[in-house]
Structure formats: C-alpha cells, structure tokens
C-alpha atoms as a PDB file:
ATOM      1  CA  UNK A   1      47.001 -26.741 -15.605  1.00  0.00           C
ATOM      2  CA  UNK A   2      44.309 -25.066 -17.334  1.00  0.00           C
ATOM      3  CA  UNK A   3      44.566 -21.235 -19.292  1.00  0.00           C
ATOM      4  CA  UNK A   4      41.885 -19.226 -18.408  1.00  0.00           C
ATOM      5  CA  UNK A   5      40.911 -15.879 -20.030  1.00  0.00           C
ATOM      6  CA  UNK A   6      41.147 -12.615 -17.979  1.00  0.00           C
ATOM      7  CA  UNK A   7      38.449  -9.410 -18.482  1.00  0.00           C
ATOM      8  CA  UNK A   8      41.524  -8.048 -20.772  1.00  0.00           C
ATOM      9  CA  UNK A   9      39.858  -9.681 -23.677  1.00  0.00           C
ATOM     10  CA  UNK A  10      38.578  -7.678 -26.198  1.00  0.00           C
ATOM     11  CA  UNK A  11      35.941 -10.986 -28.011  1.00  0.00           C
ATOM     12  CA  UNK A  12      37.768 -10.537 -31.217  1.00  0.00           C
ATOM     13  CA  UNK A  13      37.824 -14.329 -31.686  1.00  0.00           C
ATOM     14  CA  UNK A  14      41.325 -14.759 -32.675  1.00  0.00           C
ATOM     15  CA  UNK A  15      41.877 -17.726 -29.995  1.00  0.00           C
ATOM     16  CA  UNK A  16      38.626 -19.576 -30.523  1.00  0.00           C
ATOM     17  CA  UNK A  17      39.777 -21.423 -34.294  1.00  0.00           C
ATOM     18  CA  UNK A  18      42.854 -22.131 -32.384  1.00  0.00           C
ATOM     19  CA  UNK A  19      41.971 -24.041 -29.792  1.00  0.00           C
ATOM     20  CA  UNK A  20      42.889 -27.807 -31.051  1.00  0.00           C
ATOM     21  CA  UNK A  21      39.833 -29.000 -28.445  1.00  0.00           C
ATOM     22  CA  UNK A  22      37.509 -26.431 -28.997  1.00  0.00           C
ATOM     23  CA  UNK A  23      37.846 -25.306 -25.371  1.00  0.00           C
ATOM     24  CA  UNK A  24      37.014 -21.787 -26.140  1.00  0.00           C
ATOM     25  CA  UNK A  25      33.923 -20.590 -26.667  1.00  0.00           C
ATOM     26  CA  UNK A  26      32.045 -17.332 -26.587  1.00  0.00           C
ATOM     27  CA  UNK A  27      30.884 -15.873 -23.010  1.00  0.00           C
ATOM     28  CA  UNK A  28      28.434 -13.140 -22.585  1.00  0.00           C
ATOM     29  CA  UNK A  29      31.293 -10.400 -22.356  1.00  0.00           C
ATOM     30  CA  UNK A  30      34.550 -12.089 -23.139  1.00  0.00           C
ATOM     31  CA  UNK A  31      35.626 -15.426 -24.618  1.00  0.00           C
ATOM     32  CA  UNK A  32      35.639 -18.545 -21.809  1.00  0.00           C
ATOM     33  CA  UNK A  33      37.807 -21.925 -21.935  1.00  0.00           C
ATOM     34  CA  UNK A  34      36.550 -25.127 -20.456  1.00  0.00           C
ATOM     35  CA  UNK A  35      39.168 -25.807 -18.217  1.00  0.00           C
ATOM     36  CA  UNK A  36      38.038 -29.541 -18.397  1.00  0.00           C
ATOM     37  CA  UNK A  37      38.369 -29.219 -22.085  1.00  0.00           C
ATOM     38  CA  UNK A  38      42.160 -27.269 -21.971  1.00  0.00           C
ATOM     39  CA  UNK A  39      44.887 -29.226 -22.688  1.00  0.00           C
ATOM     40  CA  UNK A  40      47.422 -26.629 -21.568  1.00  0.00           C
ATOM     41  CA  UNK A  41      48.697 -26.136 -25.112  1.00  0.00           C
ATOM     42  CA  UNK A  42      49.193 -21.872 -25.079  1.00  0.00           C
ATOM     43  CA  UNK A  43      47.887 -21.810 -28.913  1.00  0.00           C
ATOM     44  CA  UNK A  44      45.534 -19.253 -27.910  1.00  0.00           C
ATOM     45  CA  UNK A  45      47.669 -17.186 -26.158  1.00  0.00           C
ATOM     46  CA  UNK A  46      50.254 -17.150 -28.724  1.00  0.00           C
ATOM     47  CA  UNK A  47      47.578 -15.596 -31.199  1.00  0.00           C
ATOM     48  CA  UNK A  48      45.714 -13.203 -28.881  1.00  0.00           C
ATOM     49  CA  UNK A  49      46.867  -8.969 -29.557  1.00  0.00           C
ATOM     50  CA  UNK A  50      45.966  -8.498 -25.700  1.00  0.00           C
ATOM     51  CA  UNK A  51      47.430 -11.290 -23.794  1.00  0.00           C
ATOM     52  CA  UNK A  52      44.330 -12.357 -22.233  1.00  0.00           C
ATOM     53  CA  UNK A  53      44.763 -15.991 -22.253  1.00  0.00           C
ATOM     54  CA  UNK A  54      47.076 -17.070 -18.910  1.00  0.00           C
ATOM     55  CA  UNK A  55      47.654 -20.012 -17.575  1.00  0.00           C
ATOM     56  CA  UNK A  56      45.896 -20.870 -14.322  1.00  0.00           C
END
C-alpha cells in the first residue's frame, strides 16, 4: 500500500529529502508520490507539520 498526499499540503518540501526512493516529487500545487515508486515506509509523514501524507 502506497501513501498518497492529500490537498492539505502546504509544498514546503519537508517530505521530498525523505523519501528513501525519491517517490516524491513536486506537483503543480502540492507535492505528489509515485505510488509505483512508494515503498510504504511513512518517513514522509512522520516529518510533514500538516499531516498530508496518508496511506492509501
């Protein structure tokens, strides 16, 4: 199971230089993860202020 990012993200970029598989990148409004790419690990979501990161 994949994370995915919701619209709560503000793009400050705390998540992306987390990512151990550089799943996240930046989207035209908020930051995206490959869900191909995800290996389910919750690093971004344990470094994200909003909680925008969930798992799918």
């Amino acid at each position: 199971m994949a994370y995915k990012i919701t619209d709560a993200c503000i793009s400050c970029g705390a998540c992306e230089p987390e990512c151990p598989t550089s799943a996240i990148t930046a989207g035209d409004a908020i930051y995206v993860i490959d869900p191909d790419a995800c290996i389910d690990c919750g690093a971004c979501a344990d470094v994200c202020p909003v909680d925008a990161p969930i798992p799918e």
